[in-house]
Every structure is written in C-alpha cells, then in structure tokens.
Protein backbone atom coordinates (compact mmCIF):
# COMPACT_ATOMS: atom_id res chain seq x y z
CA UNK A 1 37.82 266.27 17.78
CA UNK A 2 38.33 263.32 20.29
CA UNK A 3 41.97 262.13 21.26
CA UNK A 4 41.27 258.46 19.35
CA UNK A 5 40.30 260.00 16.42
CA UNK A 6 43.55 262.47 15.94
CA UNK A 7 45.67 259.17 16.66
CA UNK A 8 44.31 257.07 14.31
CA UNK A 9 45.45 258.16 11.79
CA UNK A 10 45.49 256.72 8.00
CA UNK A 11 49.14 256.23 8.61
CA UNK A 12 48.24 253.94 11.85
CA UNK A 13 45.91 251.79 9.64
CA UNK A 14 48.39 251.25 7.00
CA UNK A 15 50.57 249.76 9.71
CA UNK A 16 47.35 247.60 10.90
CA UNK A 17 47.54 246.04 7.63
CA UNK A 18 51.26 245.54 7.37
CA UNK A 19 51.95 244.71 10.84
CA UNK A 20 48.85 243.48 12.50
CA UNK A 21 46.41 245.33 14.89
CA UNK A 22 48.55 244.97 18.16
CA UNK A 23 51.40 245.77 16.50
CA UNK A 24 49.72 248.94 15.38
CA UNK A 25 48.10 249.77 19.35
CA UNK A 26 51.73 249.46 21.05
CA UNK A 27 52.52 252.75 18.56
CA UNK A 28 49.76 254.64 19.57
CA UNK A 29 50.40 253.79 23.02
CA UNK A 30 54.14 254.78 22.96
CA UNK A 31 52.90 258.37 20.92
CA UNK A 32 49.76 258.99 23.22
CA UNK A 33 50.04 260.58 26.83
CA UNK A 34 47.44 260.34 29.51
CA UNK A 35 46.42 257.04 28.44
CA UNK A 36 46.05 253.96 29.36
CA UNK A 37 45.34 250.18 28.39
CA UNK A 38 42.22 248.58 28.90
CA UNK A 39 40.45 245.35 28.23
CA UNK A 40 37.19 246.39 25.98
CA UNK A 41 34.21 244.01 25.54
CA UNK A 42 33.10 242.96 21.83
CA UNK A 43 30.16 240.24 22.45
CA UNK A 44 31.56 237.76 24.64
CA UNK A 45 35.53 238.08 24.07
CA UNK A 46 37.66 241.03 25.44
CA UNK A 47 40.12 242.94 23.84
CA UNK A 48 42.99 245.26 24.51
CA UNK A 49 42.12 248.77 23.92
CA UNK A 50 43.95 252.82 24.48
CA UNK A 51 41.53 254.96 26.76
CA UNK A 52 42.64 257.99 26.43
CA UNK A 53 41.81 260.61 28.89
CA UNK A 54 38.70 262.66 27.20
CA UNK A 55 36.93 258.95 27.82
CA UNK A 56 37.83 257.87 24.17
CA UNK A 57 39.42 254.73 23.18
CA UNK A 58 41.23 253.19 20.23
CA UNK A 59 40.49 249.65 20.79
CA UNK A 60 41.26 246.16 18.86
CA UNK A 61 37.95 245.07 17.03
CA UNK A 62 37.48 241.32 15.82
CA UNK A 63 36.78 241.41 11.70
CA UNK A 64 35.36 238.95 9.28
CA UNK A 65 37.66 235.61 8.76
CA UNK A 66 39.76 236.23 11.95
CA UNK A 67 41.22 239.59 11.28
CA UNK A 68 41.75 242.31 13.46
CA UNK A 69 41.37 245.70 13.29
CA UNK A 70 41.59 249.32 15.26
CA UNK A 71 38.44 251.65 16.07
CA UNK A 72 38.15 254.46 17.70
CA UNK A 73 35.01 255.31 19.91
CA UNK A 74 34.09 258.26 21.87
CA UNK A 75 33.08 256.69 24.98
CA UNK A 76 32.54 252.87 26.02
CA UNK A 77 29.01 253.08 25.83
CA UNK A 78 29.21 253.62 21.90
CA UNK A 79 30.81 249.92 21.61
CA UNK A 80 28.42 247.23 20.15
C-alpha cells in the first residue's frame, strides 16, 4: 500500500469537505514525514500537491463548479 493512500484517509476527506482541500493538505503535511510539497499539473493550471517519498502524491484536484478536492496517485505519470 502506497504512502498517499494510508494518509488519505476517510477522516482527511471529511475535513476536505468541512474545511476545504488546502486546509485538509497542510494536515497531511504536518502528519507525513519524508515528504514534500510540489506543484502538480491538471491540464493547464498547477496545483499544490504532498510527494511523498515512495514517488506517491496526495495532490489538490480541480472538481465540477469550482470545488476542490484531494487524490492520491502512485506516481506523476498516473495524473490526467
């Protein structure tokens, strides 16, 4: 099981909806070791993202109507 997917837990996307999605990314990052923030690429906008250090990420991912939300991938190559 990759690093992103332990941390996101149903408990983290509870907070996504109460709190927002970068509200929700700053906990991860203050639980997680070994990681580190990084801009990810969803079509032409960036985003801030968790890459953790297995190579998988917990990153902010645009929604429908302007809402944000938190994936995790295993690698950068799985983003869209």
């Amino acid at each position: 099981m990759l690093i992103a997917d332990k941390l996101l837990s149903k408990a983290i996307q509870e907070q996504v909806k109460r709190e927002g999605a970068l509200n929700a990314l700053e906990t991860v990052y203050s639980k997680a070791r070994y990681a580190h923030f990084k801009r990810v690429k969803w079509g032409s906008q960036f985003f801030d993202g968790i890459q953790f250090g297995d190579g998988s990420l917990i990153a902010v991912k645009p929604g429908s109507f302007n809402s944000l939300t938190l994936v995790s991938l295993a690698s950068e190559k799985h983003m869209e």
